[in-house]
C-alpha atoms as a PDB file:
ATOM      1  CA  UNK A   1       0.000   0.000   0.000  1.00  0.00           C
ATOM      2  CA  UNK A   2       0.922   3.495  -0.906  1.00  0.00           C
ATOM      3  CA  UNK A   3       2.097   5.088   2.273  1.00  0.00           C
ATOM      4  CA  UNK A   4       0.851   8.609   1.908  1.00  0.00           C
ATOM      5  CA  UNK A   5      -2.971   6.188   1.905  1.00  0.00           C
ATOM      6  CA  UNK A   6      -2.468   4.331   4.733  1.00  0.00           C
ATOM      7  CA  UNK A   7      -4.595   5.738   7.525  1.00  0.00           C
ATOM      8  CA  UNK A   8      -3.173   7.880  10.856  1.00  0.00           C
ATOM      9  CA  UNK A   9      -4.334   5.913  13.138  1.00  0.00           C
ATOM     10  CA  UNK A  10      -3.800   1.891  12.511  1.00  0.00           C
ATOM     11  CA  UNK A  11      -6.849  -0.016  12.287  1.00  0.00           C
ATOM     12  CA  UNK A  12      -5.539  -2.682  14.859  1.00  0.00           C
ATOM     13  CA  UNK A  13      -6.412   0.218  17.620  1.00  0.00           C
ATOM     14  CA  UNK A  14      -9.830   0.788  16.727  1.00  0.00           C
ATOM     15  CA  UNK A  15     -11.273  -1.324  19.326  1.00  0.00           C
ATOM     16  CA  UNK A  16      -9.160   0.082  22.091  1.00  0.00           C
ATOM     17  CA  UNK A  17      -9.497   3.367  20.982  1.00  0.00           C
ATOM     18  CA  UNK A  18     -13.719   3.154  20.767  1.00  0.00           C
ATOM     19  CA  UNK A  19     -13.636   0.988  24.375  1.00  0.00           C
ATOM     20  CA  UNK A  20     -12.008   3.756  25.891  1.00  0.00           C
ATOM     21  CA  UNK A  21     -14.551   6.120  24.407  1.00  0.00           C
ATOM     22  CA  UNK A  22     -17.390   4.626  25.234  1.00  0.00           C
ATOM     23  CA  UNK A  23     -16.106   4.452  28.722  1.00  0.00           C
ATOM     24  CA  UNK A  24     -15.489   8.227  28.597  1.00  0.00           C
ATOM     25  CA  UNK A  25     -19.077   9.195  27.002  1.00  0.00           C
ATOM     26  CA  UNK A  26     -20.699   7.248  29.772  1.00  0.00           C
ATOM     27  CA  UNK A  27     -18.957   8.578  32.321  1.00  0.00           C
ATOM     28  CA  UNK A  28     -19.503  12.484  30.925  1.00  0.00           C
ATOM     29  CA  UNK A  29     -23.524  10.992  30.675  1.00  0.00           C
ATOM     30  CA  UNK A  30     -23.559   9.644  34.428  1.00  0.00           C
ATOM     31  CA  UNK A  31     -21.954  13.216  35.572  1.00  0.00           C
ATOM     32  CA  UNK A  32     -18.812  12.374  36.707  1.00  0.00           C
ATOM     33  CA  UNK A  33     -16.949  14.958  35.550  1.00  0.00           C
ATOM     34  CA  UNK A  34     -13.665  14.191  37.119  1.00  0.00           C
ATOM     35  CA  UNK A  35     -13.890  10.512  35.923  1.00  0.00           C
ATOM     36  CA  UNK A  36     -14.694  11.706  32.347  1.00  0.00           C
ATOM     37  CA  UNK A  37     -11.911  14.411  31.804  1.00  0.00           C
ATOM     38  CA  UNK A  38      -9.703  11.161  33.244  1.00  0.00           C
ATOM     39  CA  UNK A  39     -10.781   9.065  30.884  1.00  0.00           C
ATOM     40  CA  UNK A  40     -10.427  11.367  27.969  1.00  0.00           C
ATOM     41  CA  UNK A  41      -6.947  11.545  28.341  1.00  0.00           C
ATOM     42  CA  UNK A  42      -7.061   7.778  28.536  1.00  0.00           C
ATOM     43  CA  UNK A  43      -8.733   7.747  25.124  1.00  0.00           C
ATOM     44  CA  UNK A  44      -5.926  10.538  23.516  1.00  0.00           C
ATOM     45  CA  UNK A  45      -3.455   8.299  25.074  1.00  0.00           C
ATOM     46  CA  UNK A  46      -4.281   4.992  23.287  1.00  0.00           C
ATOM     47  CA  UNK A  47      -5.328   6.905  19.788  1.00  0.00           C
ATOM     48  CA  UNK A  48      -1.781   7.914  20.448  1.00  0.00           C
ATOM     49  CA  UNK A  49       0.307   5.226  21.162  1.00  0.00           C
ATOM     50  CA  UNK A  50      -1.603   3.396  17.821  1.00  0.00           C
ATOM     51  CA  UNK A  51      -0.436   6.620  15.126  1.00  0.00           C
ATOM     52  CA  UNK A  52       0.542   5.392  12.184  1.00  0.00           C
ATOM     53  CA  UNK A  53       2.631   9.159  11.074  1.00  0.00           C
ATOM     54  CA  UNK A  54       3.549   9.272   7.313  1.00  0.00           C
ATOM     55  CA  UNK A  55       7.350   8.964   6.909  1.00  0.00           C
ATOM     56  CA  UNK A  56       9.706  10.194   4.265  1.00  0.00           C
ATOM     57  CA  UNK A  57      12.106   7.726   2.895  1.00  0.00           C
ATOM     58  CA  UNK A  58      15.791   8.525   2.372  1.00  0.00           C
ATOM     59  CA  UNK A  59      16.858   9.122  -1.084  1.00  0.00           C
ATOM     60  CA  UNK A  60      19.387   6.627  -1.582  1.00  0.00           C
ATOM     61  CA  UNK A  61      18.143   3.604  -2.650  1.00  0.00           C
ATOM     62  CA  UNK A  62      20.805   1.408  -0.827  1.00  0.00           C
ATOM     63  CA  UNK A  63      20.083   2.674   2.672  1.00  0.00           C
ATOM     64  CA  UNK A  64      18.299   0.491   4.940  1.00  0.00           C
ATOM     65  CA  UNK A  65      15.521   2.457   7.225  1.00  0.00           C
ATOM     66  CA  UNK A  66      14.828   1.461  10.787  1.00  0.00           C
ATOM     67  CA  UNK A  67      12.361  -0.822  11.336  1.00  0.00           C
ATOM     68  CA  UNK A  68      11.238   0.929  14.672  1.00  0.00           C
ATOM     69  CA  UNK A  69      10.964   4.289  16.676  1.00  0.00           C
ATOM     70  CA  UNK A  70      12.990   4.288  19.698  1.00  0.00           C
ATOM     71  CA  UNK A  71      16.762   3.719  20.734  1.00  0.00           C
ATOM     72  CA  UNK A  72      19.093   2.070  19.808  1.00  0.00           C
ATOM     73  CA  UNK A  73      20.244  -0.508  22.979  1.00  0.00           C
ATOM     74  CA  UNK A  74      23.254  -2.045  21.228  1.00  0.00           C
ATOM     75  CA  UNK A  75      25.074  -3.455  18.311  1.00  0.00           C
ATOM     76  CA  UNK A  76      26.487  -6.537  18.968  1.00  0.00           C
ATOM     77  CA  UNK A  77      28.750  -8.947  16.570  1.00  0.00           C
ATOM     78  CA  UNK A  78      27.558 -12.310  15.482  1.00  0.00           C
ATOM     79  CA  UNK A  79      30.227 -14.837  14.357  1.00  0.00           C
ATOM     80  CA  UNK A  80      27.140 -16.677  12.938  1.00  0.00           C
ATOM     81  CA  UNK A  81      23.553 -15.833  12.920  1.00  0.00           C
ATOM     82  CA  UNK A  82      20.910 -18.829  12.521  1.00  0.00           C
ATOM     83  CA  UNK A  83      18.440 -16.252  10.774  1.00  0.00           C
ATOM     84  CA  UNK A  84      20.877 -14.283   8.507  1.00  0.00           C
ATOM     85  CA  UNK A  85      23.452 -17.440   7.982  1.00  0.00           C
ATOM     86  CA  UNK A  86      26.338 -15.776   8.347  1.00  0.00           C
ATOM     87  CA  UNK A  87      29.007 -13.476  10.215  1.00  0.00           C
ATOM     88  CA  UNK A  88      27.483  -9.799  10.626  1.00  0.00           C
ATOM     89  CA  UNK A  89      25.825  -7.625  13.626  1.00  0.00           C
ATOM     90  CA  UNK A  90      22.459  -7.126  15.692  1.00  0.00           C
ATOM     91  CA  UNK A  91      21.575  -3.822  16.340  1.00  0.00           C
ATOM     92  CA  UNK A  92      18.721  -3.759  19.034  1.00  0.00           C
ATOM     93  CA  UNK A  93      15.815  -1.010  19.631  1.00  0.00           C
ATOM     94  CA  UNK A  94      13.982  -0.538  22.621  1.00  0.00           C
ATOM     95  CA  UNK A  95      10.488   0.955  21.773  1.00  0.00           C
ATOM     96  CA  UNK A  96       9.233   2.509  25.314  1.00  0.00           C
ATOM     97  CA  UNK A  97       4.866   2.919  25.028  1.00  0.00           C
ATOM     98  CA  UNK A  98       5.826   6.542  23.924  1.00  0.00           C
ATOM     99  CA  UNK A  99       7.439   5.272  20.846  1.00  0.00           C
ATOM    100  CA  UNK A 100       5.336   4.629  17.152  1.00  0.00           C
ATOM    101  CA  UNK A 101       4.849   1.299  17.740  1.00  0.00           C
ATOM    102  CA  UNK A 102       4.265   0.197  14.125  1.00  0.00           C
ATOM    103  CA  UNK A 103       6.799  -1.362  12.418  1.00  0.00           C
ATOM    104  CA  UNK A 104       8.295  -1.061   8.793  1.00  0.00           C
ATOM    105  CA  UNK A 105      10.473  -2.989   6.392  1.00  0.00           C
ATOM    106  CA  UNK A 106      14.036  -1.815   6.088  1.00  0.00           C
ATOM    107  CA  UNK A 107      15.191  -2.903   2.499  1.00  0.00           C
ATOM    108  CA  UNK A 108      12.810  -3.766  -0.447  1.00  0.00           C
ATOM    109  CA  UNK A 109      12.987  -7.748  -0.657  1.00  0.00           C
ATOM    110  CA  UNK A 110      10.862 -10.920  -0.742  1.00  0.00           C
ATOM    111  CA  UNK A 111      10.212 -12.648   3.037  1.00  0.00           C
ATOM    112  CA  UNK A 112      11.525 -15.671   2.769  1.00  0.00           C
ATOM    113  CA  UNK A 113      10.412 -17.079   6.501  1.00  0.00           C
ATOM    114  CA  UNK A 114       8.640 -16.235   9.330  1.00  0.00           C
ATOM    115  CA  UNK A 115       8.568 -17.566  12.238  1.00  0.00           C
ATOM    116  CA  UNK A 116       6.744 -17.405  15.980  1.00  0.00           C
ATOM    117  CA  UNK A 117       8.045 -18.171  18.924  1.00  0.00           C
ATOM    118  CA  UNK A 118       6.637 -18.321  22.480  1.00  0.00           C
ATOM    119  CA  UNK A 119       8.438 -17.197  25.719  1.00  0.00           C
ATOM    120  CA  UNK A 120       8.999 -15.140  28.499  1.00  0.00           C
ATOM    121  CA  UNK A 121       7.764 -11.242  28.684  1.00  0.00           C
ATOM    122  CA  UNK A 122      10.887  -9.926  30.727  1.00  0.00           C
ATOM    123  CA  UNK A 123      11.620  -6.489  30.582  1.00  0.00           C
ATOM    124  CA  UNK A 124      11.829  -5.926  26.836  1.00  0.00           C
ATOM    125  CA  UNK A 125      15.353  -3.550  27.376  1.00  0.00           C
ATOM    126  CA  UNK A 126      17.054  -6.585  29.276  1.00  0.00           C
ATOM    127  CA  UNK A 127      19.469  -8.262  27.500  1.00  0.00           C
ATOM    128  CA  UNK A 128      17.888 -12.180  28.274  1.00  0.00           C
ATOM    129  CA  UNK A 129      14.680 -10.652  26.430  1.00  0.00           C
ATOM    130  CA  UNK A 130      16.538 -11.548  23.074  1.00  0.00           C
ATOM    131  CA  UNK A 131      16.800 -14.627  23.574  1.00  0.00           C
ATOM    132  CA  UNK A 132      14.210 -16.061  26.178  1.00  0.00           C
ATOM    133  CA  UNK A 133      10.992 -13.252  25.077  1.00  0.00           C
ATOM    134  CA  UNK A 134       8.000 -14.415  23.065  1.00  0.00           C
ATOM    135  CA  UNK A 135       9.090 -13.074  19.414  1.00  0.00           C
ATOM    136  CA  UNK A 136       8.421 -13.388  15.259  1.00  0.00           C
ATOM    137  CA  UNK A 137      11.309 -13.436  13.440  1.00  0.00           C
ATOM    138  CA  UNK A 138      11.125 -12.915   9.645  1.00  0.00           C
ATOM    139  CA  UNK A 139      13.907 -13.636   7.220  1.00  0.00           C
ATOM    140  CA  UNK A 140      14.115 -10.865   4.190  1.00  0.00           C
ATOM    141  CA  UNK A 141      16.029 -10.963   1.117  1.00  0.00           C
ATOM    142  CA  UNK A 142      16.787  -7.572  -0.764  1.00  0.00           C
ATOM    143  CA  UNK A 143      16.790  -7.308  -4.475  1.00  0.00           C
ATOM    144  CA  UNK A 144      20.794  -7.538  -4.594  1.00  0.00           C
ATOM    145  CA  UNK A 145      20.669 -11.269  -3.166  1.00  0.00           C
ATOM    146  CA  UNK A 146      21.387 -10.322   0.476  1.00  0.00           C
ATOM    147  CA  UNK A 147      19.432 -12.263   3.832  1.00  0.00           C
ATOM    148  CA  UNK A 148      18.468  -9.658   6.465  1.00  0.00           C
ATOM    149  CA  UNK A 149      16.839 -10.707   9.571  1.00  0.00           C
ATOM    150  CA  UNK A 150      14.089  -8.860  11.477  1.00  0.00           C
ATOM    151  CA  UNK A 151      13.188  -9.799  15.116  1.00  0.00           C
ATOM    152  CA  UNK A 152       9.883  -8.411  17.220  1.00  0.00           C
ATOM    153  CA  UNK A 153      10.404  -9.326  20.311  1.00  0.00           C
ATOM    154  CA  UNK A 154       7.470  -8.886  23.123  1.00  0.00           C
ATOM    155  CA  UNK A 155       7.667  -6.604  26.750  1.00  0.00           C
ATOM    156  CA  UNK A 156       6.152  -7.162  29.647  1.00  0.00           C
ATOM    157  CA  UNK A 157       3.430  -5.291  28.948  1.00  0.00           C
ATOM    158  CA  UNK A 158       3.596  -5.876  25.085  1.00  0.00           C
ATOM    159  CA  UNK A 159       1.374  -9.324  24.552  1.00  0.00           C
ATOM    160  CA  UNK A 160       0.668  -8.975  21.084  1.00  0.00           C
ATOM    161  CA  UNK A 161       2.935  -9.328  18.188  1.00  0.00           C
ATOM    162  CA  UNK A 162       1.350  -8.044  14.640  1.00  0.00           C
ATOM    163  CA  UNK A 163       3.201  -9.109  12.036  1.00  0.00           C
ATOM    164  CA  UNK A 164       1.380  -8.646   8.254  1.00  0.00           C
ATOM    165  CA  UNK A 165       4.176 -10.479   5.541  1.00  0.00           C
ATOM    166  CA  UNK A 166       3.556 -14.266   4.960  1.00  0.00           C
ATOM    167  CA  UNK A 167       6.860 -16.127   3.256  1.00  0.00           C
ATOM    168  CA  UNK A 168       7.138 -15.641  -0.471  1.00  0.00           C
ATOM    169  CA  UNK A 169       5.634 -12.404  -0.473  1.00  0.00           C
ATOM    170  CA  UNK A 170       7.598  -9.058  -2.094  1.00  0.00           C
ATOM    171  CA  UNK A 171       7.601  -5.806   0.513  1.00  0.00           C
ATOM    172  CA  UNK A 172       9.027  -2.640  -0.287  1.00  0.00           C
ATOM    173  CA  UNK A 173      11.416  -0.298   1.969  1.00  0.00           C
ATOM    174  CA  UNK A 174       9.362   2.324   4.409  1.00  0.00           C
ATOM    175  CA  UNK A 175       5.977  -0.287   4.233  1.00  0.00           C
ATOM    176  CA  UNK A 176       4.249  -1.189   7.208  1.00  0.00           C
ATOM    177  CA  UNK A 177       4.650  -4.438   8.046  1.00  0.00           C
ATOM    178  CA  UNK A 178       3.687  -4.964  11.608  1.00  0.00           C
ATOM    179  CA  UNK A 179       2.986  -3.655  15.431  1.00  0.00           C
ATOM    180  CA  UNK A 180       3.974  -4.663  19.119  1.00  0.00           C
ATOM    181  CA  UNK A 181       1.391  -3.256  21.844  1.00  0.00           C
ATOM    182  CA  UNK A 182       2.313  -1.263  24.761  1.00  0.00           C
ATOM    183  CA  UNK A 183       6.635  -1.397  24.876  1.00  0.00           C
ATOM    184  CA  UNK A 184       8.860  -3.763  23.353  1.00  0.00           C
ATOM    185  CA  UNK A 185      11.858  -4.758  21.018  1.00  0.00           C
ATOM    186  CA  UNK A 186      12.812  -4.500  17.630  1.00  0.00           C
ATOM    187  CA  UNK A 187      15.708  -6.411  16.226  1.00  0.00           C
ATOM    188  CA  UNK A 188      17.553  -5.942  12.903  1.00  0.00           C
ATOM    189  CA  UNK A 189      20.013  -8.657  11.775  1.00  0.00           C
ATOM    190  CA  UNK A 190      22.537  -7.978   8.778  1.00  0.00           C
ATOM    191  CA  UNK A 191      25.846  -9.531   7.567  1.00  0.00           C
ATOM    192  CA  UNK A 192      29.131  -7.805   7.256  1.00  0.00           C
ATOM    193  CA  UNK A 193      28.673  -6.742   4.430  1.00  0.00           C
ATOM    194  CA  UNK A 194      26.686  -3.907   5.591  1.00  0.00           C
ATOM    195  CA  UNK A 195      27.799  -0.930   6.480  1.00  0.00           C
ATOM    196  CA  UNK A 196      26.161   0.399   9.654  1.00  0.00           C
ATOM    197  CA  UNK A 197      25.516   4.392  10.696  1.00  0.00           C
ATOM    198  CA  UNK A 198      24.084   3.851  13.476  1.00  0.00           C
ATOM    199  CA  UNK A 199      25.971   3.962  17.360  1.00  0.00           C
ATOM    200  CA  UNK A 200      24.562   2.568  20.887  1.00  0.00           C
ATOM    201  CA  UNK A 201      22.283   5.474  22.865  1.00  0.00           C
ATOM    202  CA  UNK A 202      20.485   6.822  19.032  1.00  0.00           C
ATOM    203  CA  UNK A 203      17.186   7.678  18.684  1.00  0.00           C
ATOM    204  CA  UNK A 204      16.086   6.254  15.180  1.00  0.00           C
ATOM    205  CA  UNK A 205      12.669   6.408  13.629  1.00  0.00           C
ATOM    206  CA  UNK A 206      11.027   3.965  11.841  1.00  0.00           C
ATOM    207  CA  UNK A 207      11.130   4.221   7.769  1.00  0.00           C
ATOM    208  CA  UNK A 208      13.143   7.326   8.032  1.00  0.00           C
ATOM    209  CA  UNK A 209      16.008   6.901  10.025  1.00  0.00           C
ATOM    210  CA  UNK A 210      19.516   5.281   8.125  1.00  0.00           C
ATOM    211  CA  UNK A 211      20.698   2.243   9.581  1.00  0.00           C
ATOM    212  CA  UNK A 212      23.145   0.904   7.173  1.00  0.00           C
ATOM    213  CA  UNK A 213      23.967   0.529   3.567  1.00  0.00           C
ATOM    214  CA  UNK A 214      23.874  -2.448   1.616  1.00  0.00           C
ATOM    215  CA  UNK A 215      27.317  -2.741  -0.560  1.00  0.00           C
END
């Protein structure tokens, strides 16, 4: 889908969003005023965290765009990666619940797997969350041949992982692919080959921030 179409506010929260109206509505009806002005900020506060904000893409075709909104936790090296199948680096993203929570492809490919996993819901910023957290990985390979890996990975208070692309399908750079409720992880997998822009402590948004280049 063309994102300039897509709507602001992600379809996934319309339920949450009209619960928490209908909560505020009856509350203004039953005159409890305090309750009600409570509750509205409830309501602005879930429409919120489910914005789905229109994003420019870099020029440069080779870049590849951060998958999430938030900051960047670490890069670490892999001497071999069981998604990516091959020597390269992890960089990590912690998306707190004030973060875009929807998700977007980083380099125009074809998903070649995807995968769920059950687990834990430890703190999503804790290192064990990686490995041990409930989490959908998806294998991607760009138009030049090369396997990137992209990992959502569940919070404690994030139990539900959204995650569109089914294997074989073809999804372009800056397209929304997916969403993680209320705090969680976002992991990006690429081989050496890459070169990465990125540093431990960044704030990167998703589609728009550069991550890397392919070669």
């Amino acid at each position: 889908m063309d994102p300039s179409r897509e709507p602001y506010i992600v379809p996934e929260g319309y339920p949450f969003i009209a619960g928490a109206a209908f909560l505020t509505l009856f509350a203004a009806a039953s005159g409890w005023q305090a309750a009600a002005w409570v509750l509205l900020i409830f309501t602005l506060a879930v429409a919120a965290f489910f914005r789905n904000p229109l994003r420019a893409l870099p020029d440069d075709p080779k870049a590849i765009v951060s998958p999430a909104d938030g900051r960047v936790l670490g890069i670490e090296t892999l001497a071999r990666d069981n998604l990516i199948q091959a020597p390269g680096r992890k960089v990590s993203i912690f998306m707190s619940p004030l973060n875009v929570h929807v998700n977007r492809i980083p380099a125009s490919g074809t998903v070649r797997r995807k995968t769920y996993l059950p687990g834990r819901f430890y703190v999503a910023s804790r290192p064990k969350a990686s490995l041990e957290n409930e989490r959908t990985e998806m294998i991607l390979e760009t138009d030049d041949g090369l396997t990137l890996g992209v990992v959502q990975i569940a919070g404690r208070l994030a139990r539900r992982i959204i995650c569109y692309p089914e294997a074989g399908e073809r999804r372009e750079r800056g397209e929304r692919y997916g969403l993680i409720r209320f705090g969680s992880r976002v992991e990006l997998l690429v081989p050496d080959a890459v070169t990465l822009s990125v540093r431990e402590g960044d704030r990167v948004r998703g589609g728009t921030t550069v991550l890397g280049h392919l070669p």
